[in-house]
Protein backbone atom coordinates (compact mmCIF):
# COMPACT_ATOMS: atom_id res chain seq x y z
CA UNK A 1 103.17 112.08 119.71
CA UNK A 2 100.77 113.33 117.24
CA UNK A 3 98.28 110.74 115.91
CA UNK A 4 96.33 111.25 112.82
CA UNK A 5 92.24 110.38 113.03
CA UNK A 6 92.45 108.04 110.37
CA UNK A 7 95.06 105.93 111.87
CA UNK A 8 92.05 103.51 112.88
CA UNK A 9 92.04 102.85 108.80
CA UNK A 10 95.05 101.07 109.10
CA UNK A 11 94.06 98.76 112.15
CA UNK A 12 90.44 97.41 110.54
CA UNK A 13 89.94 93.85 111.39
CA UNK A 14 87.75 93.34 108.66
CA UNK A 15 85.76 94.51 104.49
CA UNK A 16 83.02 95.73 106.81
CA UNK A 17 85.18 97.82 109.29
CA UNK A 18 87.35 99.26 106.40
CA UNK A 19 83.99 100.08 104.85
CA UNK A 20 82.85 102.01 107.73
CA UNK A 21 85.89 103.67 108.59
CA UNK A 22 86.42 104.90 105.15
CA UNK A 23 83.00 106.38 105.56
CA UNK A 24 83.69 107.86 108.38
CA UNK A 25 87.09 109.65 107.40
CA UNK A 26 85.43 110.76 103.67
CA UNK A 27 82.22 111.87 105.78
CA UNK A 28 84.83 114.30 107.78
CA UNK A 29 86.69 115.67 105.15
CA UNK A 30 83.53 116.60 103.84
CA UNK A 31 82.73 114.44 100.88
CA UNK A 32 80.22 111.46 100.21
CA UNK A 33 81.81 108.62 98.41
CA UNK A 34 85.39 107.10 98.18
CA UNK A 35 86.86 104.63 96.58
CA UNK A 36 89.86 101.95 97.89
CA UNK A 37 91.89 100.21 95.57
CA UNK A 38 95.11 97.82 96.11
CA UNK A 39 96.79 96.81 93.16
CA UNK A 40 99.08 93.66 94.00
CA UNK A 41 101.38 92.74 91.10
CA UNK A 42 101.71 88.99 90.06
CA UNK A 43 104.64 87.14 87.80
CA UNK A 44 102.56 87.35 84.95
CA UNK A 45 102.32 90.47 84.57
CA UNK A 46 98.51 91.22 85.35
CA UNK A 47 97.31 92.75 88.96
CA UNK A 48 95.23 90.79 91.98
CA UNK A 49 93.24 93.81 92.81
CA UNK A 50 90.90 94.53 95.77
CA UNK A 51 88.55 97.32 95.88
CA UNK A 52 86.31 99.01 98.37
CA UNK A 53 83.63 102.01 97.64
CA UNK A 54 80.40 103.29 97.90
CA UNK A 55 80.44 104.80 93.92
CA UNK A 56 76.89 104.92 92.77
CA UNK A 57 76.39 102.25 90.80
CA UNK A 58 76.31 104.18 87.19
CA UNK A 59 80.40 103.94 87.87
CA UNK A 60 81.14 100.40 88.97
CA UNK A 61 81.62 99.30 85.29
CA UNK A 62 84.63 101.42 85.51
CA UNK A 63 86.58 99.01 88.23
CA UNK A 64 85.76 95.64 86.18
CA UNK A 65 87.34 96.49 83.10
CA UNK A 66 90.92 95.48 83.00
CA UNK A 67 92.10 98.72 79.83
CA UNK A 68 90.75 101.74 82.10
CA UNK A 69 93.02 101.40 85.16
CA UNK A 70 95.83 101.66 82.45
CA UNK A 71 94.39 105.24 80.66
CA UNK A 72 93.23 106.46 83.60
CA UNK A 73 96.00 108.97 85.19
CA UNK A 74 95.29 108.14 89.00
CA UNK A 75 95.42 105.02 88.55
CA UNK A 76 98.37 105.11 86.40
CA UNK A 77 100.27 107.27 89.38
CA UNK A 78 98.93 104.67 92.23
CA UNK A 79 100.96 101.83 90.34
CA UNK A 80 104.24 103.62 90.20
CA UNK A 81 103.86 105.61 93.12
CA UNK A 82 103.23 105.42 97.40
CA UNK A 83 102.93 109.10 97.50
CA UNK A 84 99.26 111.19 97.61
CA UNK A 85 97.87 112.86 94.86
CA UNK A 86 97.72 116.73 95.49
CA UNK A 87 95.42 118.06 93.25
CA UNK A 88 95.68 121.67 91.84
CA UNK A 89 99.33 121.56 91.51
């Protein structure tokens, strides 16, 4: 049975494993930085949200303000959708 390299993503015991797993897969599939969001709804109507990167740190406002995960179309996708972005199509 076939098993992907990145499987190991899924396994991570722990924010510093994930970390350096995520490294490891961007590292092979040949860029520098990534970025790891999950977006857990709650009855109120807002998100919990988690998120993992290594962004520089010019970008970082981005993920604290509540407005841009709604106008921004990736994110917008991620919160109705399980399925990867292909991009170019």
């Amino acid at each position: 049975m076939y098993q992907s390299p990145y499987e190991s993503i899924l396994s991570v015991g722990s924010i510093d494993e994930l970390k350096r797993q995520l490294q490891k897969a961007t590292s092979d599939l040949g860029f520098r930085t990534y970025t790891a969001f999950t977006y857990v709804p709650k009855s109120d109507g807002s998100y919990k949200h988690t998120i993992v990167h290594n962004t520089p740190e010019e970008f970082t406002d981005f993920f604290g303000d509540p407005h841009k995960p709604s106008v921004d179309p990736v994110m917008s996708h991620c919160r109705r959708s399980s399925i990867p972005l292909a991009w170019g199509r």
